[in-house]
Protein backbone atom coordinates (compact mmCIF):
# COMPACT_ATOMS: atom_id res chain seq x y z
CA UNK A 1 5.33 2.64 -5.24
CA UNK A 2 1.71 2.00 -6.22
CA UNK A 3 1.57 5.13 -8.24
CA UNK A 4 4.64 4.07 -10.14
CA UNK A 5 3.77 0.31 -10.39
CA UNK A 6 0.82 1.31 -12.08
CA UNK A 7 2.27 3.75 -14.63
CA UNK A 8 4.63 0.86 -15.49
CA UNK A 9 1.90 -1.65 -16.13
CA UNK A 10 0.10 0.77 -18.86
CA UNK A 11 3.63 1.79 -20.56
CA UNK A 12 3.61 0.78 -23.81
CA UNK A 13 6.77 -1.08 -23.54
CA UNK A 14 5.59 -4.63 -22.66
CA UNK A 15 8.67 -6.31 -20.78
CA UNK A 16 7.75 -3.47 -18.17
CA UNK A 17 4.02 -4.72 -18.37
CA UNK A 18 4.48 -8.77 -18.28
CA UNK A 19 8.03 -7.57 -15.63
CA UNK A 20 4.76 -6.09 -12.78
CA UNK A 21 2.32 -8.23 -13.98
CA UNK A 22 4.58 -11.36 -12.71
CA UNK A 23 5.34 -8.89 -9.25
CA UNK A 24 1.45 -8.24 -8.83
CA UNK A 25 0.78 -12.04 -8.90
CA UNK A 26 3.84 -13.13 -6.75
CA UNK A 27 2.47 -10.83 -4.07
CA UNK A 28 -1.04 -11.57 -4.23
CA UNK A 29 -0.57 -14.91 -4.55
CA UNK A 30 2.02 -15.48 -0.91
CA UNK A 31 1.11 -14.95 2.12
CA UNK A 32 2.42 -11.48 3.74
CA UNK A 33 3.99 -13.32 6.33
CA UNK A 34 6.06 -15.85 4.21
CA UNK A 35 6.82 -12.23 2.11
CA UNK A 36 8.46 -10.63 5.47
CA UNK A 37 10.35 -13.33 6.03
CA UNK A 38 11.73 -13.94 2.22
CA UNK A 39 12.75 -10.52 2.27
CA UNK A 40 14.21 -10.18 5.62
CA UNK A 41 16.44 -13.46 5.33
CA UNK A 42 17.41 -13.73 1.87
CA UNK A 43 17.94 -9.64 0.95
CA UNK A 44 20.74 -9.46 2.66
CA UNK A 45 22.43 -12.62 0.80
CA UNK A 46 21.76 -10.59 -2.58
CA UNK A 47 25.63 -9.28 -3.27
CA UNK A 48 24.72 -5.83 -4.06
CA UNK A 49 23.78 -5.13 -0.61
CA UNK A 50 26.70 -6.29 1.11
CA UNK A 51 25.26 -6.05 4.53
CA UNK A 52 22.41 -7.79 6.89
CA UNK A 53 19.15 -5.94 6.93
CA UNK A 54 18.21 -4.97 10.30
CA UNK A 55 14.86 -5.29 11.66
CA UNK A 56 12.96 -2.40 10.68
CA UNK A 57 14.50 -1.99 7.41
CA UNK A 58 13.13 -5.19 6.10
CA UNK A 59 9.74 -4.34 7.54
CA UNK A 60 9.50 -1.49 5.86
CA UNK A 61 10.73 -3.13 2.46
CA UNK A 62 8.11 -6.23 2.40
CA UNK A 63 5.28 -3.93 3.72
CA UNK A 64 6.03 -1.29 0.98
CA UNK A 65 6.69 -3.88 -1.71
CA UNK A 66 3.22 -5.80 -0.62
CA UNK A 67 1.26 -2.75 -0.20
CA UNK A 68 2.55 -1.26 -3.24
CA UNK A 69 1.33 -4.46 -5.70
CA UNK A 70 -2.35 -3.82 -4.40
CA UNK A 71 -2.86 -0.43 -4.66
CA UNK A 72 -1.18 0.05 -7.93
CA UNK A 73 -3.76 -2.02 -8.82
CA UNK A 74 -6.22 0.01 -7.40
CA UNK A 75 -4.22 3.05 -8.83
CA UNK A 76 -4.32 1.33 -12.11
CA UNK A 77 -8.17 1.02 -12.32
CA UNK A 78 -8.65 4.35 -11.30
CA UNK A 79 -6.97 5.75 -14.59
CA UNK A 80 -8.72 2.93 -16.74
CA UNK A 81 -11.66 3.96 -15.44
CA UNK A 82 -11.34 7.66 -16.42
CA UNK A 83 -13.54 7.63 -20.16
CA UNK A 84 -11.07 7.80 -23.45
CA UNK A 85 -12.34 10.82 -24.66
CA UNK A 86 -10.68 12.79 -21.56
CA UNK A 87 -7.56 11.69 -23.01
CA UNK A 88 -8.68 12.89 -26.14
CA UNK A 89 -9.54 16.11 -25.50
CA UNK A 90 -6.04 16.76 -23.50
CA UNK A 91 -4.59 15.69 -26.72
CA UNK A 92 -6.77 18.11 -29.22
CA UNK A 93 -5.89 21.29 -26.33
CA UNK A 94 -1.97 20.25 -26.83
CA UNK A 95 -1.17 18.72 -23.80
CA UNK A 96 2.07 16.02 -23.90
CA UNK A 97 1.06 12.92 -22.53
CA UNK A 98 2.59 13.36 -19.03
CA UNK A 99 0.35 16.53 -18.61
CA UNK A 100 -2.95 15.18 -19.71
CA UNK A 101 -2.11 12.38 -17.10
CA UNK A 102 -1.14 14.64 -14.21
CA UNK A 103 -3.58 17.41 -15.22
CA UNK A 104 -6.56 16.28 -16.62
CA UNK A 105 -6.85 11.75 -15.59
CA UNK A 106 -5.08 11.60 -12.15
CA UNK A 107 -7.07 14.10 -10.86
CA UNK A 108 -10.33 12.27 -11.65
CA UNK A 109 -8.45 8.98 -11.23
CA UNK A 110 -7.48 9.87 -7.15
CA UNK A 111 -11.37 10.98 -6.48
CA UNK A 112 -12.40 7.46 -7.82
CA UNK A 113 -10.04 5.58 -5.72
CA UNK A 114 -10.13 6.99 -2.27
CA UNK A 115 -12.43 4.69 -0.87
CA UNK A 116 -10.09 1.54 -2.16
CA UNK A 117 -6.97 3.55 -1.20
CA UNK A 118 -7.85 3.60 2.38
CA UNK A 119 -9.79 0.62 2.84
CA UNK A 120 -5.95 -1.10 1.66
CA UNK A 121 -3.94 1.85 4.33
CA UNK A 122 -6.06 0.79 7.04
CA UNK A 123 -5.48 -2.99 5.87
CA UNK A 124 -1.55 -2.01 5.88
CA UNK A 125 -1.81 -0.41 9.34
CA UNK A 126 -3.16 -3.78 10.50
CA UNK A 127 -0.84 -5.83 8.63
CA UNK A 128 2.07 -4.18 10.22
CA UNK A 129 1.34 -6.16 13.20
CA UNK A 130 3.21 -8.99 11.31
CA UNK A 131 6.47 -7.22 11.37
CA UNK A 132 6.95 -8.23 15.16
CA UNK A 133 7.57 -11.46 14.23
CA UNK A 134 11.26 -10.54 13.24
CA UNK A 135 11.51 -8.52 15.78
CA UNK A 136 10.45 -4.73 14.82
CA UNK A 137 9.63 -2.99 17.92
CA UNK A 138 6.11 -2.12 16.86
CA UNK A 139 2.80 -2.35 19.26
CA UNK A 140 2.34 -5.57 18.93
CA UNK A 141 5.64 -6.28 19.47
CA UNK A 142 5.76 -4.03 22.85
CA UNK A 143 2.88 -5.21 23.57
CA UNK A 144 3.45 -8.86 24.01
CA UNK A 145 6.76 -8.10 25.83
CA UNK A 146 4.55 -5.96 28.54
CA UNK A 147 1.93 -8.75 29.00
CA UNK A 148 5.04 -11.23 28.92
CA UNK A 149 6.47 -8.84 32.36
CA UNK A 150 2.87 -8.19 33.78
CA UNK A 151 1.37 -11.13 33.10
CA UNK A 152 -1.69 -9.06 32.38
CA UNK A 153 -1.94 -10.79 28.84
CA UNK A 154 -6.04 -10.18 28.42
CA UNK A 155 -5.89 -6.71 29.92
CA UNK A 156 -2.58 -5.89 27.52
CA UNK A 157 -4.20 -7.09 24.24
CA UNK A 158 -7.73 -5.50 24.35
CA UNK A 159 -5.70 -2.68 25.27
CA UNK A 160 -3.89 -3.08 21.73
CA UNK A 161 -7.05 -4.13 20.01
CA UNK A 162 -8.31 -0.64 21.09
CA UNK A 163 -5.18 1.47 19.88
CA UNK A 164 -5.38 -0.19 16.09
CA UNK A 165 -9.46 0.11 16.19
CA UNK A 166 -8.89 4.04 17.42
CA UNK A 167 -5.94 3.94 14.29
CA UNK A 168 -7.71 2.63 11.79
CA UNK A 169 -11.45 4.09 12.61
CA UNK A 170 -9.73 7.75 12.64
CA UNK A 171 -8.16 6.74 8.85
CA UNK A 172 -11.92 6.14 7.42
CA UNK A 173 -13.19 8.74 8.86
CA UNK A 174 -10.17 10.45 6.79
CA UNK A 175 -11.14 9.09 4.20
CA UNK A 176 -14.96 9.99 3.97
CA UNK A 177 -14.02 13.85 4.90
CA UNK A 178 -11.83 13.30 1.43
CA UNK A 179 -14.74 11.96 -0.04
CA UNK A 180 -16.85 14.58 0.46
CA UNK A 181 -14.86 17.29 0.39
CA UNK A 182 -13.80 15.74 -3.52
CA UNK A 183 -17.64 15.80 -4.20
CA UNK A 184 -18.07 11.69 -4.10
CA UNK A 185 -19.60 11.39 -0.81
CA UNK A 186 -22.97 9.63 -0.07
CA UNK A 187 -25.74 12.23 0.47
């Protein structure tokens, strides 16, 4: 989604611009949680869906709609921040413009954004906490109904604190292996 948002945004036709410019501000601008439940109650009220949304679906569609805005953005100044002349000299070898994107800027674009990129996954892995409040059967979901039955409520949710620090510790240190191993790692 971010990938293609951010493609959009530097088209050269400008309704698609000002069309994910106005998406990229609605979504920064709510709260995630007011997002989940937009999409989860009123989706299913749009006619061309024809059917109630259940649970996870709509949990998946608000977290891939929010996450998408923000790293398209990220996405998006990753390629502006590759220099004009690389651009350039894909044009002067004969590359179309889809191949000097995919070839010669995404490339350089990716290795520039990895630290962003998973600063924002391990911000979405935490933000899909939010999804239990309409009901999606995630950990924090299961694990308020097992300190609900055991009563062990402290015990339960350092327990769950734990599980997202392990999550979300093991996705940096992902991300600085991809670092390095792309050649932008601190020496």
């Amino acid at each position: 989604i971010g990938t293609a948002e951010a493609i959009m945004r530097m088209a050269a036709n400008p309704v698609l611009g000002r069309i994910y410019a106005r998406y990229v501000q609605v979504i920064r601008s709510t709260p995630l949680l007011i997002q989940i439940y937009v999409i989860y109650f009123s989706l299913p009220a749009l006619p061309l869906l024809g059917r109630r949304l259940d649970e996870l679906e709509g949990g998946i569609i608000a977290l891939g709609l929010n996450a998408g805005a923000y790293m398209s953005e990220i996405i998006r100044a990753g390629i502006q921040s590759v220099e004009k002349g690389q651009w350039e000299a894909g044009d002067s070898i004969g590359l179309s413009r889809f191949k000097v994107m995919r070839y010669v800027i995404m490339p350089q674009a990716i290795q520039r954004t990895i630290p962003p990129l998973a600063g924002q996954l391990i911000s979405l892995v935490k933000d899909s906490s939010m999804v239990s409040l309409i009901s999606v059967q995630d950990l924090t979901y299961s694990g308020t109904q097992v300190a609900i039955s055991t009563r062990k409520i402290f015990e339960i949710w350092i327990f769950i604190a734990v599980v997202y620090f392990v999550i979300c510790f093991s996705l940096s240190l992902v991300s600085r292996w991809l670092e390095r191993r792309m050649g932008r790692g601190l020496q």
